[in-house]
C-alpha atoms as a PDB file:
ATOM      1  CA  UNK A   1      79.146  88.259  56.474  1.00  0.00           C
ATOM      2  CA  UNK A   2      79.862  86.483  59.466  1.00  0.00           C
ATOM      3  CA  UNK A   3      82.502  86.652  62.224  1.00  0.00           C
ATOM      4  CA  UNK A   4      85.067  84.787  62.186  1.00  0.00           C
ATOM      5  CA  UNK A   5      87.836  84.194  65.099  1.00  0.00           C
ATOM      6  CA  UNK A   6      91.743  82.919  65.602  1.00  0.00           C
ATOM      7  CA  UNK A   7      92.681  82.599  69.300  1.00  0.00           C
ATOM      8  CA  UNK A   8      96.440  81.911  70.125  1.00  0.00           C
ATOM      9  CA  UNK A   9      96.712  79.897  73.252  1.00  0.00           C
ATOM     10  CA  UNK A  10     100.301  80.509  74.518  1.00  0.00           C
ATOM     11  CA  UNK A  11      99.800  77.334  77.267  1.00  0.00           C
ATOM     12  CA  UNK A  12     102.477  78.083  79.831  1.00  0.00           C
ATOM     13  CA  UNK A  13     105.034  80.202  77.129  1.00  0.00           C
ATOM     14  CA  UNK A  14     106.312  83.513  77.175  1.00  0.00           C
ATOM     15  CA  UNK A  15     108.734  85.766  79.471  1.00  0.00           C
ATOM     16  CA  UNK A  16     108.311  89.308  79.306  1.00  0.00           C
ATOM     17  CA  UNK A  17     110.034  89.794  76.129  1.00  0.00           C
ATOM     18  CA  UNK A  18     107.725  88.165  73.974  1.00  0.00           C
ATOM     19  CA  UNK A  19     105.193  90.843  74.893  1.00  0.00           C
ATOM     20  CA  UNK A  20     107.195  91.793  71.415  1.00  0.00           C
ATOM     21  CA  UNK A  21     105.198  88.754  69.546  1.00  0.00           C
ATOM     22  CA  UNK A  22     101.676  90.277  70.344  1.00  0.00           C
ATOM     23  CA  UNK A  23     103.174  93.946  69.335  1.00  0.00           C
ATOM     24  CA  UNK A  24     104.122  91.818  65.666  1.00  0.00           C
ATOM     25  CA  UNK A  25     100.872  89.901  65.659  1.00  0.00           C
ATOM     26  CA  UNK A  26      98.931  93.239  66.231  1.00  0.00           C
ATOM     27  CA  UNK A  27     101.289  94.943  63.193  1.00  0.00           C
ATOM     28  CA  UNK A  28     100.850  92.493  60.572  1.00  0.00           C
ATOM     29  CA  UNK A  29      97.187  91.767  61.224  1.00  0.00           C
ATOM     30  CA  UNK A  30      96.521  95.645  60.799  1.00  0.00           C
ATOM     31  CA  UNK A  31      98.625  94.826  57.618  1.00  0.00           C
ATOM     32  CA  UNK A  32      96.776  91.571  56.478  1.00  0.00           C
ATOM     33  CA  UNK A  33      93.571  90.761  57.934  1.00  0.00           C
ATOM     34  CA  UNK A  34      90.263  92.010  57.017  1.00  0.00           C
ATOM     35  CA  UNK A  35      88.231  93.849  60.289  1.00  0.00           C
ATOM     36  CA  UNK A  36      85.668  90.720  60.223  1.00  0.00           C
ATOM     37  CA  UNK A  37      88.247  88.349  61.664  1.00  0.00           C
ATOM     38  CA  UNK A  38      88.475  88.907  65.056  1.00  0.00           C
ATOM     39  CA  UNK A  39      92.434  88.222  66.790  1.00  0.00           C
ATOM     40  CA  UNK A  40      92.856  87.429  70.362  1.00  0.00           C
ATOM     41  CA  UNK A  41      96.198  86.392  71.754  1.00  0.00           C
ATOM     42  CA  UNK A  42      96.024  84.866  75.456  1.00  0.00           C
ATOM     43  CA  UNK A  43      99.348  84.905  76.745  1.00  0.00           C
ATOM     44  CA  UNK A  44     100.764  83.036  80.683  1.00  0.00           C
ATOM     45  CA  UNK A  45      98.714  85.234  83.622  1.00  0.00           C
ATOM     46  CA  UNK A  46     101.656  87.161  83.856  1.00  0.00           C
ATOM     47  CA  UNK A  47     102.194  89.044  80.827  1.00  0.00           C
ATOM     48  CA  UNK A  48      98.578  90.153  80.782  1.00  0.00           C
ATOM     49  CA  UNK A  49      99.640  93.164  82.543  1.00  0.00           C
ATOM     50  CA  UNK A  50     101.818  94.833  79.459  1.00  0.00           C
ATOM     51  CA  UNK A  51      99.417  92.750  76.828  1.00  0.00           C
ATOM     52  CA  UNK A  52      96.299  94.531  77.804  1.00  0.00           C
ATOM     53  CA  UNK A  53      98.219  98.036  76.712  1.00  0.00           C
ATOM     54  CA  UNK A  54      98.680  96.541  73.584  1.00  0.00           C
ATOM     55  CA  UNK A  55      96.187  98.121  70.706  1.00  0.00           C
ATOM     56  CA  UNK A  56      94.111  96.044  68.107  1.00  0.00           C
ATOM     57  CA  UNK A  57      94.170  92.515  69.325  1.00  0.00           C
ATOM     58  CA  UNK A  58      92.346  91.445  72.001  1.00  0.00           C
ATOM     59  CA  UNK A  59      94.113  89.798  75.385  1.00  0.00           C
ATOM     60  CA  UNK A  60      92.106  86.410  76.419  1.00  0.00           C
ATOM     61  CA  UNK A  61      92.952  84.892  79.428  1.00  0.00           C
ATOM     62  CA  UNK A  62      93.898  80.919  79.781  1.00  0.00           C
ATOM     63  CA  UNK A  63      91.981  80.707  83.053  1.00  0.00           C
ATOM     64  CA  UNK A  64      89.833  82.044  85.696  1.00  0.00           C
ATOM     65  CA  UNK A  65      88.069  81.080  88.767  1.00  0.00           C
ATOM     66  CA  UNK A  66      84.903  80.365  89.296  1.00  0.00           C
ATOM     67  CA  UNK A  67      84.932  81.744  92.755  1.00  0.00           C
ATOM     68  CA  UNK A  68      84.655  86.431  92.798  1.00  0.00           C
ATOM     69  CA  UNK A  69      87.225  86.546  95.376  1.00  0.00           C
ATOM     70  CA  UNK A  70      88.579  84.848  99.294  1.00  0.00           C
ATOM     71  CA  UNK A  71      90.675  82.150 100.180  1.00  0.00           C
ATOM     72  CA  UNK A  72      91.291  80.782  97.354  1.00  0.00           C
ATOM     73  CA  UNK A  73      95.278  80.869  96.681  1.00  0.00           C
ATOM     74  CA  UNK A  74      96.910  80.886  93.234  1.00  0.00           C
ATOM     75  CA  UNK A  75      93.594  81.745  91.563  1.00  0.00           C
ATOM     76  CA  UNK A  76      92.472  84.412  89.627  1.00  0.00           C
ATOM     77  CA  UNK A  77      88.976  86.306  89.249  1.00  0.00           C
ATOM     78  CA  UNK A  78      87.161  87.378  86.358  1.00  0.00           C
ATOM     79  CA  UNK A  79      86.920  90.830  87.709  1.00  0.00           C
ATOM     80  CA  UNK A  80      91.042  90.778  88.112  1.00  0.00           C
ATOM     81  CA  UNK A  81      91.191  89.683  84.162  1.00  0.00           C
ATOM     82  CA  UNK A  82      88.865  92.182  83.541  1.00  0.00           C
ATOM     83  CA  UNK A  83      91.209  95.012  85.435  1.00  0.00           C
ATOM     84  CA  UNK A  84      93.744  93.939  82.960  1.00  0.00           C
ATOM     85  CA  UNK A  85      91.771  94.563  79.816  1.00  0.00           C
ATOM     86  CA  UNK A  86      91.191  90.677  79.144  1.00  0.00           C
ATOM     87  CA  UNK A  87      88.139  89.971  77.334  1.00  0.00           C
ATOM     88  CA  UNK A  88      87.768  86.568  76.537  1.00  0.00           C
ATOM     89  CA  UNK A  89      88.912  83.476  78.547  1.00  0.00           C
ATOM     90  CA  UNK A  90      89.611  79.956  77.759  1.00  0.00           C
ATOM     91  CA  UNK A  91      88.017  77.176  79.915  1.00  0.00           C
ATOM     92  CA  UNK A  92      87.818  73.715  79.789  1.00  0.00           C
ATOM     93  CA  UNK A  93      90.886  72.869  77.724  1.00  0.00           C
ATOM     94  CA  UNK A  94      91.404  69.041  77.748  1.00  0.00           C
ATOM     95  CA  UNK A  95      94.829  70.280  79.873  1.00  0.00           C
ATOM     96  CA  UNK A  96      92.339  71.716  82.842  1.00  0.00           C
ATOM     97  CA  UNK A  97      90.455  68.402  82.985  1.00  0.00           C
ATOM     98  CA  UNK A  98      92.879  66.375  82.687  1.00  0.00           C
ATOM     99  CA  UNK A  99      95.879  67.606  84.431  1.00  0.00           C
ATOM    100  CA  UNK A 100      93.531  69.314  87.443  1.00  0.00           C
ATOM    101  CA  UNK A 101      90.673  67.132  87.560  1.00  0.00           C
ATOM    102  CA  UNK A 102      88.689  70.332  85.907  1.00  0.00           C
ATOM    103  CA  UNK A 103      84.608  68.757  85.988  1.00  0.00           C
ATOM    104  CA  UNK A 104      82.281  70.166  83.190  1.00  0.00           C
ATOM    105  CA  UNK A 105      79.902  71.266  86.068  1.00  0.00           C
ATOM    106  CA  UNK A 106      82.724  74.108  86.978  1.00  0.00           C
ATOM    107  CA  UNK A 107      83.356  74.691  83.487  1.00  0.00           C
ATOM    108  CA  UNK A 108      80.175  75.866  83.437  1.00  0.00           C
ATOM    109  CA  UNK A 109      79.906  78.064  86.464  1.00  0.00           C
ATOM    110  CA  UNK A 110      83.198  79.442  84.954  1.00  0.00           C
ATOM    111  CA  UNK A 111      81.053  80.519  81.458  1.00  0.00           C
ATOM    112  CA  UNK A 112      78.453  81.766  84.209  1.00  0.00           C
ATOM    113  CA  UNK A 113      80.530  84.279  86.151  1.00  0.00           C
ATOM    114  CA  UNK A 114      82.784  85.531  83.118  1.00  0.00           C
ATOM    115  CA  UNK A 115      79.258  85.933  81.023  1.00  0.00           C
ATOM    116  CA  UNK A 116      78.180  88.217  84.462  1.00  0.00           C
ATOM    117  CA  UNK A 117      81.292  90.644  83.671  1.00  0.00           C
ATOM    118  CA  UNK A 118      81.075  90.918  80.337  1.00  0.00           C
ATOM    119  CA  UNK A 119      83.534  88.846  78.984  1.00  0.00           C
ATOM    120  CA  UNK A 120      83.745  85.892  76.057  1.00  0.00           C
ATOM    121  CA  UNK A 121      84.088  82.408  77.508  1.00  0.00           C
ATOM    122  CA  UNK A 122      85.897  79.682  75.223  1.00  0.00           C
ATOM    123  CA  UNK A 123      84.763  76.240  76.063  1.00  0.00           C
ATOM    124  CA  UNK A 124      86.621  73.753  75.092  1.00  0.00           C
ATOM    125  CA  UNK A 125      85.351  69.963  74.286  1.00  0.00           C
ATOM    126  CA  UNK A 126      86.967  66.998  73.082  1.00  0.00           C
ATOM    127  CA  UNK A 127      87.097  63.846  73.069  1.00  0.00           C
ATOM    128  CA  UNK A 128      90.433  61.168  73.886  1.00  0.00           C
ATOM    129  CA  UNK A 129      91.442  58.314  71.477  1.00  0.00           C
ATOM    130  CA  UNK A 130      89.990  55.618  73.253  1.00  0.00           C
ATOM    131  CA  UNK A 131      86.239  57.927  72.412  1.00  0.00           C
ATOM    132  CA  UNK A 132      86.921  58.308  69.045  1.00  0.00           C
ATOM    133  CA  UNK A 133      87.941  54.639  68.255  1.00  0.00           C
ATOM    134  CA  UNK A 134      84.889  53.004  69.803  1.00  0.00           C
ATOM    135  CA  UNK A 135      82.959  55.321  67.359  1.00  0.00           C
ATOM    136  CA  UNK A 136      81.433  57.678  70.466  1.00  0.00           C
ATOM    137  CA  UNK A 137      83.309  60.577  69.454  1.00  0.00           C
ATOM    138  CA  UNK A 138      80.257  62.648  68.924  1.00  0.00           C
ATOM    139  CA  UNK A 139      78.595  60.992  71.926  1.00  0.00           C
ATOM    140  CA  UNK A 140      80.897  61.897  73.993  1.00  0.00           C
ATOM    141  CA  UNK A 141      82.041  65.910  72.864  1.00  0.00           C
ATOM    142  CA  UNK A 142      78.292  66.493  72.758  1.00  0.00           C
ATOM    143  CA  UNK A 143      77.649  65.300  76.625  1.00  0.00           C
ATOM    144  CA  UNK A 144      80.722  67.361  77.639  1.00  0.00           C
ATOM    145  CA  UNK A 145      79.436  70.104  75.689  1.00  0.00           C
ATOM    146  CA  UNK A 146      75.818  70.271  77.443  1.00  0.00           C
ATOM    147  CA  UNK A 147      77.566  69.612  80.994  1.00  0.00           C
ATOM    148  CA  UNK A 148      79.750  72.840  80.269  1.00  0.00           C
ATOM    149  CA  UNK A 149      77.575  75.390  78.648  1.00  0.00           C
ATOM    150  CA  UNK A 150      76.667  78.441  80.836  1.00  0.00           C
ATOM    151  CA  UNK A 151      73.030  78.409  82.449  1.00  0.00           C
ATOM    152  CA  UNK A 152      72.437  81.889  81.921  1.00  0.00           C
ATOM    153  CA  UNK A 153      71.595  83.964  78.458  1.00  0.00           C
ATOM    154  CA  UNK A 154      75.061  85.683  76.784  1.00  0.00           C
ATOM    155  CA  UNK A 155      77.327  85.121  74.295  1.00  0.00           C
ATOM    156  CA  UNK A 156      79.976  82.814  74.313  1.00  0.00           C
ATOM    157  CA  UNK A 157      82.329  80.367  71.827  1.00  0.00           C
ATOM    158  CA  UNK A 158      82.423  76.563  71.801  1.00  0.00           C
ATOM    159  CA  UNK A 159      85.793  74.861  70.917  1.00  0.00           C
ATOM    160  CA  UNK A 160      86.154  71.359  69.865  1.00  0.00           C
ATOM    161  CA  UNK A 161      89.808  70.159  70.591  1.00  0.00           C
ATOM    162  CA  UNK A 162      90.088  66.355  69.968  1.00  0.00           C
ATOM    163  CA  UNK A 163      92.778  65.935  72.358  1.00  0.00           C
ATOM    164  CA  UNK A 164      94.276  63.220  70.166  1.00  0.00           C
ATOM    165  CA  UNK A 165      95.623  66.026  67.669  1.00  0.00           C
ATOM    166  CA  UNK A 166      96.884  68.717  69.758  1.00  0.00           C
ATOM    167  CA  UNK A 167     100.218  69.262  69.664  1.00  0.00           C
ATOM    168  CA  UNK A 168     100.170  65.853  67.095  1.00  0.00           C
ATOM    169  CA  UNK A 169     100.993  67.372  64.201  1.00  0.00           C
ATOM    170  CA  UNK A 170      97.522  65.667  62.915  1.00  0.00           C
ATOM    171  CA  UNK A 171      94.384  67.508  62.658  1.00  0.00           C
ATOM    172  CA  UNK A 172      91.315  65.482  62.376  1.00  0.00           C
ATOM    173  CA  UNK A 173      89.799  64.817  59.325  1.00  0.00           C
ATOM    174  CA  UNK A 174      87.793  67.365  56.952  1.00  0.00           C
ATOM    175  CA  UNK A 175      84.720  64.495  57.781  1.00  0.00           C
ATOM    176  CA  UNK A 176      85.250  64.034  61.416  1.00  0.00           C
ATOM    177  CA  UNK A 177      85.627  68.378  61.974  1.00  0.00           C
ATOM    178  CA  UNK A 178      82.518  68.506  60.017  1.00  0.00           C
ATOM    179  CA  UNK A 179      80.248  66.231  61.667  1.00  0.00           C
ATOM    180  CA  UNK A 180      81.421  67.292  65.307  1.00  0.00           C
ATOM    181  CA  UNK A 181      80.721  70.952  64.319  1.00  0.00           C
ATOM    182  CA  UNK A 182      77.413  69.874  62.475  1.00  0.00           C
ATOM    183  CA  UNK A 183      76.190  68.189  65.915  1.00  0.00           C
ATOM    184  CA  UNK A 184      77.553  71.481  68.106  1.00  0.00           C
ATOM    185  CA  UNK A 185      75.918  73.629  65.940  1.00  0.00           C
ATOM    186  CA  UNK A 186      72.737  71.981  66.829  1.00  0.00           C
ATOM    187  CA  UNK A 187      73.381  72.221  70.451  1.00  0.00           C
ATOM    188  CA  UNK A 188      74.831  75.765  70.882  1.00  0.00           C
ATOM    189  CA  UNK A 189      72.175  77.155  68.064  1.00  0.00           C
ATOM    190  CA  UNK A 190      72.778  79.462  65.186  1.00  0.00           C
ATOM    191  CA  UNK A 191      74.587  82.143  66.608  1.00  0.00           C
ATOM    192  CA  UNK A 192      77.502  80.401  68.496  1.00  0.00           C
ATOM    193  CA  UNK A 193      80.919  80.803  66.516  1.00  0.00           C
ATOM    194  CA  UNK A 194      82.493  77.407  66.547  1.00  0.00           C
ATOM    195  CA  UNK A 195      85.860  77.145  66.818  1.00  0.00           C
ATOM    196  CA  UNK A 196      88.511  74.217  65.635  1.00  0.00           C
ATOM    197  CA  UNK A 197      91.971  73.364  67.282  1.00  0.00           C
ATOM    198  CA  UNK A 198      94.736  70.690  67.203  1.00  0.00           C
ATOM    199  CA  UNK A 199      97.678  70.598  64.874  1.00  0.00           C
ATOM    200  CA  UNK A 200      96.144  74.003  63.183  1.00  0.00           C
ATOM    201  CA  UNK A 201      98.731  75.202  60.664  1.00  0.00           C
ATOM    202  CA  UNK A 202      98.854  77.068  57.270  1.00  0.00           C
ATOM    203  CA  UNK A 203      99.398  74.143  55.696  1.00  0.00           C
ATOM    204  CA  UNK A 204      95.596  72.669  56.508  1.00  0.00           C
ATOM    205  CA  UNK A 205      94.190  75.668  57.449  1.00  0.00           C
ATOM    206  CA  UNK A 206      92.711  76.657  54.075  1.00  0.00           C
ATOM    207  CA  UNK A 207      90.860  73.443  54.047  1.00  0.00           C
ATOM    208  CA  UNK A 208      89.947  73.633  57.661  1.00  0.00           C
ATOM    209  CA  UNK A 209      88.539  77.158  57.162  1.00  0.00           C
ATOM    210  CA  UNK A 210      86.030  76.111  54.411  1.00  0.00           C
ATOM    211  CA  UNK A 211      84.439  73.258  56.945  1.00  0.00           C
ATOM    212  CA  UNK A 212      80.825  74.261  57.277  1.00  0.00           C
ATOM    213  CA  UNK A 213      80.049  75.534  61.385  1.00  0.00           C
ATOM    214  CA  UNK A 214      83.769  76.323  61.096  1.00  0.00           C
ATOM    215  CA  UNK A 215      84.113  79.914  62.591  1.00  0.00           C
ATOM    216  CA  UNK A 216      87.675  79.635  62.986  1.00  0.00           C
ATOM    217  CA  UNK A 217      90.393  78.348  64.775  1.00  0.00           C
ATOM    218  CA  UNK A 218      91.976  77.777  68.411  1.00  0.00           C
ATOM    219  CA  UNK A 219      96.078  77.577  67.785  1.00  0.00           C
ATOM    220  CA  UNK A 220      98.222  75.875  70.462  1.00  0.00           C
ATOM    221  CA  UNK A 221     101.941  76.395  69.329  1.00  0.00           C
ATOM    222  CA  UNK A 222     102.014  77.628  66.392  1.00  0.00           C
ATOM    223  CA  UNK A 223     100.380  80.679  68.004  1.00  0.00           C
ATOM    224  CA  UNK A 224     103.724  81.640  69.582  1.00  0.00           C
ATOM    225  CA  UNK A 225     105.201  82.414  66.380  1.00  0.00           C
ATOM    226  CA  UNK A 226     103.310  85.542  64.653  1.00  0.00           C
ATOM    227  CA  UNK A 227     104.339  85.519  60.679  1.00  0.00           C
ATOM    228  CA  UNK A 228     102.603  81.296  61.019  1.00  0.00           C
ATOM    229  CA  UNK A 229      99.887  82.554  63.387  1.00  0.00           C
ATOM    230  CA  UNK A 230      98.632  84.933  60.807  1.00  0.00           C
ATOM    231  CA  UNK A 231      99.254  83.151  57.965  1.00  0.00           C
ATOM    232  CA  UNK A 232      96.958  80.631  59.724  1.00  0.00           C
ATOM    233  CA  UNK A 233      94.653  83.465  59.922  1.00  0.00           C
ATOM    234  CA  UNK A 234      94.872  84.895  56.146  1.00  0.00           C
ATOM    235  CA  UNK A 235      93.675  81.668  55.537  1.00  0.00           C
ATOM    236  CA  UNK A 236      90.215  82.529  57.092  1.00  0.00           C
ATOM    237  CA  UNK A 237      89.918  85.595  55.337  1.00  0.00           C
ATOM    238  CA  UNK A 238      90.262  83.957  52.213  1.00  0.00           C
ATOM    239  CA  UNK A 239      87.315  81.286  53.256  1.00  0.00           C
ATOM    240  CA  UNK A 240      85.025  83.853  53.944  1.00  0.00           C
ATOM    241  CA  UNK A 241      85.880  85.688  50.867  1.00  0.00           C
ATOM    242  CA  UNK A 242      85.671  82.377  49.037  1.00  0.00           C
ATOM    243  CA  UNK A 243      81.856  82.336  51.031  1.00  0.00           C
ATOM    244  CA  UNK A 244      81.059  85.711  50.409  1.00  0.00           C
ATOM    245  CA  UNK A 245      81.472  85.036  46.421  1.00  0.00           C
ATOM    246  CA  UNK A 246      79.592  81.827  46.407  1.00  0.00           C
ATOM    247  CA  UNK A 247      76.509  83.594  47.924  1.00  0.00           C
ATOM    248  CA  UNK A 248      76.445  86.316  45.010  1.00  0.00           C
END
């Protein structure tokens, strides 16, 4: 049996009151969700606060510095997400680098530093439309991906976000996911879960899920909404299941 993860990423969504969502999330995946599938909810910087008291689903945070502490304004350390009962931590989405400039080489010291305190980095690759049209899709995720990873030994997850689906309403292809995963899987080795995001809902998510190197899923909007977000993730527990019986 292996593990298998969904990771809402709430982007730059959420006032105080939706600390509510994450108390519903962690309530009907107690409810649904078989203890192999591992929930993690990373809400704005600001609710982390009331979402670390929250029990049963784990608080990731959508950010961090690569920097311990100084004079560095607006930022925040690992050891201040770890204070807060965070413990995992996106990096590298497509929004970072594009929006901020974000380079893989401080994507990686970022994987380096949260690796040091104990926590999960997500990495996130992914390639633009202009990549995947001249045909260097995999090219191009898999040199991102080797710029980013962390130099030293721990665990840590590897998303692949084309950014030409998120927030599309198209997911890439059941082809396309699978040869991208099959070529980070021999990068990141046997033992890195692999994650999938853009346009992740329940209606593709069963056919996602069963994508060989497909440990589960990173949800962008539909991750605000807890009855879709664990529908999404039912439909994981149902793949492995689905695994589980082939094997026998």
């Amino acid at each position: 049996m292996r593990m298998r993860y969904i990771i809402g990423n709430w982007k730059m969504n959420g006032l105080a009151a939706d600390l509510e969502k994450i108390i519903q999330i962690s309530k009907l995946s107690n409810r649904t969700l078989q203890p192999d599938l591992t929930v993690v909810v990373c809400p704005p910087a600001t609710l982390l606060p009331g979402a670390g008291e929250i029990h049963d689903v784990s608080i990731g945070g959508q950010d961090c510095s690569p920097y311990e502490k100084g004079a560095y304004t607006g930022e925040i350390s690992v050891s201040m997400l770890k204070e807060l009962g965070v413990t995992y931590c996106i990096i590298g989405h497509s929004e970072r680098r594009a929006a901020h400039g974000e380079k893989s080489s401080i994507v990686a010291r970022k994987a380096d530093v949260l690796i040091s305190a104990g926590l999960f980095p997500i990495i996130c690759v992914g390639e633009p439309a202009e990549s995947r049209n001249r045909d260097d899709a995999i090219g191009f995720v898999t040199r991102m991906a080797r710029e980013s990873l962390p130099q030293s030994d721990g665990p840590f997850l590897l998303a692949y976000e084309p950014v030409w689906a998120i927030g599309s309403g198209r997911a890439a292809s059941v082809g396309e996911i699978s040869a991208m995963h099959d070529a980070l899987r021999n990068l990141a080795g046997p033992q890195t879960p692999l994650l999938y995001g853009g346009s992740v809902k329940p209606e593709n998510a069963g056919a996602l899920a069963e994508i060989r190197n497909v440990d589960g899923f990173l949800v962008g909007g539909a991750s605000l909404d807890p009855e879709t977000f664990i529908k999404i993730a039912a439909q994981l527990n149902e793949a492995e299941r689905n695994c589980e019986r082939a094997s026998v």
